[in-house]
C-alpha atoms as a PDB file:
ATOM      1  CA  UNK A   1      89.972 161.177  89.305  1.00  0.00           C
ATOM      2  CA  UNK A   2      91.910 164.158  87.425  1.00  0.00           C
ATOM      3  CA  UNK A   3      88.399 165.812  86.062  1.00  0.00           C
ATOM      4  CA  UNK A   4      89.892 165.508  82.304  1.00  0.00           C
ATOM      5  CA  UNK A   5      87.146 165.503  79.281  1.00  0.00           C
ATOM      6  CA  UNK A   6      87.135 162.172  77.412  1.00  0.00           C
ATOM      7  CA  UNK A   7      88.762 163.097  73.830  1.00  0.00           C
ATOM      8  CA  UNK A   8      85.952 164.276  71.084  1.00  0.00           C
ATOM      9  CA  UNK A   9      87.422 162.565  68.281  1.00  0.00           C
ATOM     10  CA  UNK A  10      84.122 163.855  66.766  1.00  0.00           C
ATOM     11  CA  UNK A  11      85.822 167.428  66.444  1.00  0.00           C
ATOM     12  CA  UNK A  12      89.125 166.225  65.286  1.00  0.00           C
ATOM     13  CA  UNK A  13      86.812 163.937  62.361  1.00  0.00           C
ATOM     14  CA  UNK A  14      85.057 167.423  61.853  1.00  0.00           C
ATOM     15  CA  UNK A  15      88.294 169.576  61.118  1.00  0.00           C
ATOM     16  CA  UNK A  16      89.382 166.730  58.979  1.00  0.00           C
ATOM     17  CA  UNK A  17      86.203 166.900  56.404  1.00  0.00           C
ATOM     18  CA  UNK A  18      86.138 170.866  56.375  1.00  0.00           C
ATOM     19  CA  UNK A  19      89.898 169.996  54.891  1.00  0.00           C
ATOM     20  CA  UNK A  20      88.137 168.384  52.131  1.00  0.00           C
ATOM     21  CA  UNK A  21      86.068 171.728  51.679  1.00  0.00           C
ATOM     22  CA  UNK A  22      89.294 173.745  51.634  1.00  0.00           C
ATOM     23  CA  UNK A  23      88.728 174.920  55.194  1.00  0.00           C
ATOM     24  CA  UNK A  24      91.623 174.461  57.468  1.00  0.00           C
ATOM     25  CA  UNK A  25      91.158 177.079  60.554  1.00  0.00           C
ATOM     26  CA  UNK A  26      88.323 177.762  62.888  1.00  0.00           C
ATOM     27  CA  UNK A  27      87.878 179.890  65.536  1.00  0.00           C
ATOM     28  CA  UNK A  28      85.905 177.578  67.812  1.00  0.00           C
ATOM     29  CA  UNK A  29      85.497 174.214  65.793  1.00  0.00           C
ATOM     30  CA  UNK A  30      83.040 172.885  68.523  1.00  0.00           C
ATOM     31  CA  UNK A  31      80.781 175.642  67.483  1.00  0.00           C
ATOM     32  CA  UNK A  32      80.877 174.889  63.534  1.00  0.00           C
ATOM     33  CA  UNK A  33      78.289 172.906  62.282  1.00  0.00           C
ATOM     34  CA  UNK A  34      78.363 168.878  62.514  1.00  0.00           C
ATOM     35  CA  UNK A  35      79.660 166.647  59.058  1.00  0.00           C
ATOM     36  CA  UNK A  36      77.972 163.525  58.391  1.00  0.00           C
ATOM     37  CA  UNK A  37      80.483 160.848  59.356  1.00  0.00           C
ATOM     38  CA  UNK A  38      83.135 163.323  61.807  1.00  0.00           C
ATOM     39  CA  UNK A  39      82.984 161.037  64.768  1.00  0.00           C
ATOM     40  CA  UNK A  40      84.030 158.212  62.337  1.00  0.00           C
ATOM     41  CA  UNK A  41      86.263 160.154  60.738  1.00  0.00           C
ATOM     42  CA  UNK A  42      87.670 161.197  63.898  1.00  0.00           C
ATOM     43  CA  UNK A  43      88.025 157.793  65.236  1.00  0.00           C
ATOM     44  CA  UNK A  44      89.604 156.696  61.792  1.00  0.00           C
ATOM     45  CA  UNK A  45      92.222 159.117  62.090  1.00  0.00           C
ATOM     46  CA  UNK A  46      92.665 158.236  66.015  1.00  0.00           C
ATOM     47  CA  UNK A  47      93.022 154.781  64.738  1.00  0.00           C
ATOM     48  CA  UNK A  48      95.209 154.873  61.847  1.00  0.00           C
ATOM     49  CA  UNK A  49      97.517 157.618  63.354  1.00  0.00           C
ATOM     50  CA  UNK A  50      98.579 155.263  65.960  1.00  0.00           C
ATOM     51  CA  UNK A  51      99.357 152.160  64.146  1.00  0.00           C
ATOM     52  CA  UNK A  52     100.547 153.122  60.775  1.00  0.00           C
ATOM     53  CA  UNK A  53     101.081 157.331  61.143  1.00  0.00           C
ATOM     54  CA  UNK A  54     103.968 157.260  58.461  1.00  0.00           C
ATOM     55  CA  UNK A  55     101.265 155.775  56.115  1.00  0.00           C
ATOM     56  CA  UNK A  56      99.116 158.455  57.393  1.00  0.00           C
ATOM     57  CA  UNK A  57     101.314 161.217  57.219  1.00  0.00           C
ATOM     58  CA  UNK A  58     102.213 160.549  53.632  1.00  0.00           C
ATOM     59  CA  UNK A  59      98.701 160.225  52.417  1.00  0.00           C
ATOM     60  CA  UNK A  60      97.373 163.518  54.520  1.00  0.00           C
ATOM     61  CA  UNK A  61     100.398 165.111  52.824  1.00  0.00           C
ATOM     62  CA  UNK A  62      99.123 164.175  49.203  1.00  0.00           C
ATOM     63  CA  UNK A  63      95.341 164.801  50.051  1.00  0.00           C
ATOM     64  CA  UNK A  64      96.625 168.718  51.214  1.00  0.00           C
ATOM     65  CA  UNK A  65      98.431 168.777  47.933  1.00  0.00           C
ATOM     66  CA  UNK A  66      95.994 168.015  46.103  1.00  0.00           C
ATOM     67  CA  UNK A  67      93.546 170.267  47.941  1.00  0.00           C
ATOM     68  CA  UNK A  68      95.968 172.926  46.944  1.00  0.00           C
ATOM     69  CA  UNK A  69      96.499 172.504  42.956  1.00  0.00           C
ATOM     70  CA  UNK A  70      92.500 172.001  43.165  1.00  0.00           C
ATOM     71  CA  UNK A  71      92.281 175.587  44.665  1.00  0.00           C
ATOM     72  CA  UNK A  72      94.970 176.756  42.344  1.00  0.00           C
ATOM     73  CA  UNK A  73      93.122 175.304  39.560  1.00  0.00           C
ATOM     74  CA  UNK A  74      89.536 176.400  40.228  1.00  0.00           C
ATOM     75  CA  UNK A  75      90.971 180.365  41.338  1.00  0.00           C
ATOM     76  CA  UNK A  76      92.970 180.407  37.453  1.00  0.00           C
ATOM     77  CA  UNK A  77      89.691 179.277  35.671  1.00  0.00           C
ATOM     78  CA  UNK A  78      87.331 181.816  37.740  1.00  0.00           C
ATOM     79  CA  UNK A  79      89.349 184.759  36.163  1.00  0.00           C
END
């Protein structure tokens, strides 16, 4: 009726694991390649953003974190 796309929660799963590989921008993300899993990951998130997002928030919050003293850690040893 309104010609809108269904939601690709495949992408959204997709941005979510290149987090994990310390990606967190792309330029088109439909264009990077596929993870094994992003539509599930993407529905997981879909899923538990809508009935416990403070739970979700907190623990995105921690995984970032930890993302970042990983990078921290990895960058000090490589010198």
């Amino acid at each position: 009726m309104f010609n809108i796309p269904p939601s690709n929660w495949g992408m959204v799963g997709r941005w979510i694991a290149y987090m994990g590989q310390g990606q967190f921008r792309h330029d088109a993300t439909a264009k990077s390649n596929t993870i094994h899993g992003d539509l599930f990951i993407g529905w997981r998130a879909n899923i538990l953003q809508t009935k416990k997002a403070p739970i979700v928030r907190l623990g995105l919050s921690k995984y970032l974190v930890g993302i970042s003293r990983l990078e921290l850690l990895t960058s000090t040893m490589s010198r």
